[in-house]
C-alpha atoms as a PDB file:
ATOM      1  CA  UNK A   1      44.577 -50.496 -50.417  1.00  0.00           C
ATOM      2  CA  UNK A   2      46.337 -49.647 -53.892  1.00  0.00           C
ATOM      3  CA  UNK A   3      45.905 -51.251 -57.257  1.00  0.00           C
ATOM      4  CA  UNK A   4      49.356 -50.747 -59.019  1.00  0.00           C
ATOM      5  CA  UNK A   5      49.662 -51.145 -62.876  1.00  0.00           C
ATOM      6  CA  UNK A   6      52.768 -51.230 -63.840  1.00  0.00           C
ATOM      7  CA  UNK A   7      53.742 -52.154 -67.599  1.00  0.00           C
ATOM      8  CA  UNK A   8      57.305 -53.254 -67.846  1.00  0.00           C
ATOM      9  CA  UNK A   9      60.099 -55.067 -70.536  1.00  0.00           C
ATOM     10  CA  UNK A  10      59.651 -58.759 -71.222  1.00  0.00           C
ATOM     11  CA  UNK A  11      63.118 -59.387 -70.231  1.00  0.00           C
ATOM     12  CA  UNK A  12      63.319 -57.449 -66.949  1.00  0.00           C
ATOM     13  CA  UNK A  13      59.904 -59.340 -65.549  1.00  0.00           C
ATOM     14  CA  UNK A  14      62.342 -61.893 -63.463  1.00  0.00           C
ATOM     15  CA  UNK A  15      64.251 -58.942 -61.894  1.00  0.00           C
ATOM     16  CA  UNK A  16      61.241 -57.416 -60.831  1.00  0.00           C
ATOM     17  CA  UNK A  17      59.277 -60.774 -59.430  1.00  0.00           C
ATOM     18  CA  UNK A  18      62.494 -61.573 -57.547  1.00  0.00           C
ATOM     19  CA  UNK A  19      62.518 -58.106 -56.010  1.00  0.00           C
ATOM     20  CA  UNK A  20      58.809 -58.212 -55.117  1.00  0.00           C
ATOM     21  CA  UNK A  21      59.317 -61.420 -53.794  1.00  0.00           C
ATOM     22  CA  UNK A  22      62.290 -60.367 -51.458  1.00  0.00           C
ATOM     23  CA  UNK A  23      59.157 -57.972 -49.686  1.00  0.00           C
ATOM     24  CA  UNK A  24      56.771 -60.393 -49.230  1.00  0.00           C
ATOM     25  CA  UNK A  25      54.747 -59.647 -52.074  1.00  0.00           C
ATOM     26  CA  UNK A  26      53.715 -62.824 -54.003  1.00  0.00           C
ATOM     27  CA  UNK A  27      50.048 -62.086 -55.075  1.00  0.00           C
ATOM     28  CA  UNK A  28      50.242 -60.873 -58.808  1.00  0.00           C
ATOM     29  CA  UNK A  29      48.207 -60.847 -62.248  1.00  0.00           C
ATOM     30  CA  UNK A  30      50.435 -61.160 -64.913  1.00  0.00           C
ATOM     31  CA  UNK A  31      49.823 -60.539 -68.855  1.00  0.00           C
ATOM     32  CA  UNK A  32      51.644 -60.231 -71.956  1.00  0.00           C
ATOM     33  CA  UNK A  33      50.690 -56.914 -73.842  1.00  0.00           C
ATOM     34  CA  UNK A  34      51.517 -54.995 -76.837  1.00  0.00           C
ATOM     35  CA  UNK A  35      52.097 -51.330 -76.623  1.00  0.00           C
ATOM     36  CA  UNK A  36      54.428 -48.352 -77.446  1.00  0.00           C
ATOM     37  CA  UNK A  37      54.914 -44.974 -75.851  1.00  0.00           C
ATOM     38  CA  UNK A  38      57.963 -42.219 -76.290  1.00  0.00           C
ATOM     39  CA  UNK A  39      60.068 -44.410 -78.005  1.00  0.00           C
ATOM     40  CA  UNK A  40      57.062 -44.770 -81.170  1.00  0.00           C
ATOM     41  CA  UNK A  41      58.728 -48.458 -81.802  1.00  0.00           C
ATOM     42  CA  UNK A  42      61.847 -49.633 -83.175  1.00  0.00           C
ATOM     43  CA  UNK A  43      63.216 -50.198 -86.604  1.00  0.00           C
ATOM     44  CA  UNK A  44      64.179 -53.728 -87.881  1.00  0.00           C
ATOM     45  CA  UNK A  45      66.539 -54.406 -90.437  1.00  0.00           C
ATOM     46  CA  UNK A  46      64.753 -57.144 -92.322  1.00  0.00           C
ATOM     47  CA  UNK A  47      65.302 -58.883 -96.170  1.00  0.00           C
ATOM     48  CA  UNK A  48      67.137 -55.623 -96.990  1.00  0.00           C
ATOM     49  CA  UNK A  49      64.669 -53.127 -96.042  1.00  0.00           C
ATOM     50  CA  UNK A  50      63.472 -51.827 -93.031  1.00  0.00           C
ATOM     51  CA  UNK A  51      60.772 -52.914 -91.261  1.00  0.00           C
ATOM     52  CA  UNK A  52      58.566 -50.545 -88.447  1.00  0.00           C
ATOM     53  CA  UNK A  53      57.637 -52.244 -85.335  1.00  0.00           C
ATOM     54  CA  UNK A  54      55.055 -49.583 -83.748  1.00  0.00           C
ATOM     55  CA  UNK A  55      54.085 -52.350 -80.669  1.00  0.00           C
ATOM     56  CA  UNK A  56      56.302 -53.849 -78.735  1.00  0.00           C
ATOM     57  CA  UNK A  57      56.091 -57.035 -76.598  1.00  0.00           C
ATOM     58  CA  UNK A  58      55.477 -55.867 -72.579  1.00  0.00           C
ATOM     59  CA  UNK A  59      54.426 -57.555 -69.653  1.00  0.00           C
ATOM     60  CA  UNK A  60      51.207 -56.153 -67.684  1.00  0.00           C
ATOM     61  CA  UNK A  61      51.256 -56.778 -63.836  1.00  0.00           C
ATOM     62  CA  UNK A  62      48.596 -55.717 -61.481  1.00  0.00           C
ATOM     63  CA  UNK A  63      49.467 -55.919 -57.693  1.00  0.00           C
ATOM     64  CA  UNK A  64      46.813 -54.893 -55.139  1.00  0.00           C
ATOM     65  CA  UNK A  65      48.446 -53.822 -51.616  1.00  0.00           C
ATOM     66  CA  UNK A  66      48.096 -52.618 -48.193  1.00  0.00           C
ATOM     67  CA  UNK A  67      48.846 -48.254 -48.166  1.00  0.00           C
ATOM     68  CA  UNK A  68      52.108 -48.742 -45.975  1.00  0.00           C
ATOM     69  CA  UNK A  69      53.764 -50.812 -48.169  1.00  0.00           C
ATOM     70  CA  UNK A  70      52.733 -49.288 -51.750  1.00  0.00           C
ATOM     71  CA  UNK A  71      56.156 -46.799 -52.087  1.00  0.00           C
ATOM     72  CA  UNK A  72      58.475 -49.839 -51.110  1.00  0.00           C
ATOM     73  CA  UNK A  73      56.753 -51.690 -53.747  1.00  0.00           C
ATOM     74  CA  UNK A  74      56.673 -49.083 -56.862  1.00  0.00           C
ATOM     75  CA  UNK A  75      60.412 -48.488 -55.574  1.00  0.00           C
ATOM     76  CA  UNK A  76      60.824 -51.763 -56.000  1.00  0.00           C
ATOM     77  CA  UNK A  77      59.328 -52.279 -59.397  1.00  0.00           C
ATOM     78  CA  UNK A  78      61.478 -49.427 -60.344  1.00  0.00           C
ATOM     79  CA  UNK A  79      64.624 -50.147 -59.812  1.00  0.00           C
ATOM     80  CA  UNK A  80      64.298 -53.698 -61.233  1.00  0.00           C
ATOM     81  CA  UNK A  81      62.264 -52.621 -64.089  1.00  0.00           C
ATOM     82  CA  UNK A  82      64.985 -49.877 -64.902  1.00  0.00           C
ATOM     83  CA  UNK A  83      67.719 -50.076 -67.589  1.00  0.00           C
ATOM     84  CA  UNK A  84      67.535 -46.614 -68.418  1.00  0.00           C
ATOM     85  CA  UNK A  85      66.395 -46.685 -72.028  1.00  0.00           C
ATOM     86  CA  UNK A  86      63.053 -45.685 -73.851  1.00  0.00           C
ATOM     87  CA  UNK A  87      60.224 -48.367 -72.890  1.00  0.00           C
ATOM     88  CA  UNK A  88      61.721 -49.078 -69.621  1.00  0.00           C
ATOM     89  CA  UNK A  89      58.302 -48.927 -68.559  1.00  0.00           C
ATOM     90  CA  UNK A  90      55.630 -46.871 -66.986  1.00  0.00           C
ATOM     91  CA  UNK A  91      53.600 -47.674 -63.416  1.00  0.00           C
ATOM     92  CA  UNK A  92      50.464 -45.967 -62.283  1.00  0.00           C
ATOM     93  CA  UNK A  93      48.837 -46.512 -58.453  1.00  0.00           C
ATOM     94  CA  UNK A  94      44.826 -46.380 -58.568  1.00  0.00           C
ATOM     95  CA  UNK A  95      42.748 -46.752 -55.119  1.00  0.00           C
ATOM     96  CA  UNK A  96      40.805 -49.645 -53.900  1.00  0.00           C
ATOM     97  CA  UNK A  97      37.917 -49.077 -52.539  1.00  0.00           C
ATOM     98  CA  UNK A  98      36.728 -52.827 -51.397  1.00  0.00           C
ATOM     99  CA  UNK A  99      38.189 -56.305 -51.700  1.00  0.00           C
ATOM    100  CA  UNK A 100      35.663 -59.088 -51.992  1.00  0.00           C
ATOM    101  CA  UNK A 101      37.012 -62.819 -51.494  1.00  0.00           C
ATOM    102  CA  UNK A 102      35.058 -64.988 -53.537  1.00  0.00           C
ATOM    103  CA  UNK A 103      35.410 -68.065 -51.592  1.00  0.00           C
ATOM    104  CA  UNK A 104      34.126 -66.710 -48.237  1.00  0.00           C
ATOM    105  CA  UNK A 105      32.380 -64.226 -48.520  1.00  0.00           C
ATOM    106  CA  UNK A 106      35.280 -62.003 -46.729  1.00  0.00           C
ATOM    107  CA  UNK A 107      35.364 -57.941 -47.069  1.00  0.00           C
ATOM    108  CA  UNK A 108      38.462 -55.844 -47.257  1.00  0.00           C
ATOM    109  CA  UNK A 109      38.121 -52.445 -46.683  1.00  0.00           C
END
C-alpha cells in the first residue's frame, strides 16, 4: 500500500475529487494548509502599497492505496491539479507498512 501526500490549489480541489472519484477512489483526509514553495508568495496591491503574502492558502490530501492503482491515481491528481503555473502543487508517495482498522480489529498488510 502507498500513502500519497499531495498538496494542491484551493480552487482546483473539486477537479481533482471528481477525477479521483471517476477511479473509485473515495477514501480521503482532507486539510486546509498554508505554505509556499518556488513561487516565494505573491504580491498584493493593497491601500496603495504593496503587501507580501509569503503563505498561501492550499489544500492537504492524504490518500492511502492499493500498489496497482497508485500511478493512475498521482496521474490523476496531476492532471486535475495542473494549470501550469507556480504553486500548482507538489505530491509525494510514502510506503505503508500496515493498516490497522480500529473498529475490528482487521490487519492490512
Amino acid at each position: 500500500m502507498k500513502l500519497i501526500h499531495a498538496l494542491i490549489r484551493e480552487e482546483r480541489f473539486p477537479f481533482v475529487q471528481k477525477a479521483l472519484e471517476s477511479i473509485g477512489v473515495y477514501g480521503m483526509t482532507i486539510a486546509q494548509v498554508e505554505g509556499r514553495g518556488v513561487q516565494h508568495g505573491i504580491q498584493l496591491q493593497f491601500r496603495g502599497g504593496i503587501l507580501n503574502v509569503d503563505l498561501l492558502p492550499k489544500i492537504h490530501i492524504e490518500i492511502v492505496v492499493k500498489d496497482e492503482i497508485e500511478n493512475n491515481v498521482v496521474e490523476q491528481i496531476c492532471t486535475a491539479a495542473r494549470i501550469g503555473k507556480p504553486g500548482d502543487g507538489r505530491i509525494f508517495v510514502i510506503p505503508v507498512l500496515e493498516s490497522h482498522r480500529v473498529r475490528t480489529g482487521d490487519v492490512e498488510a
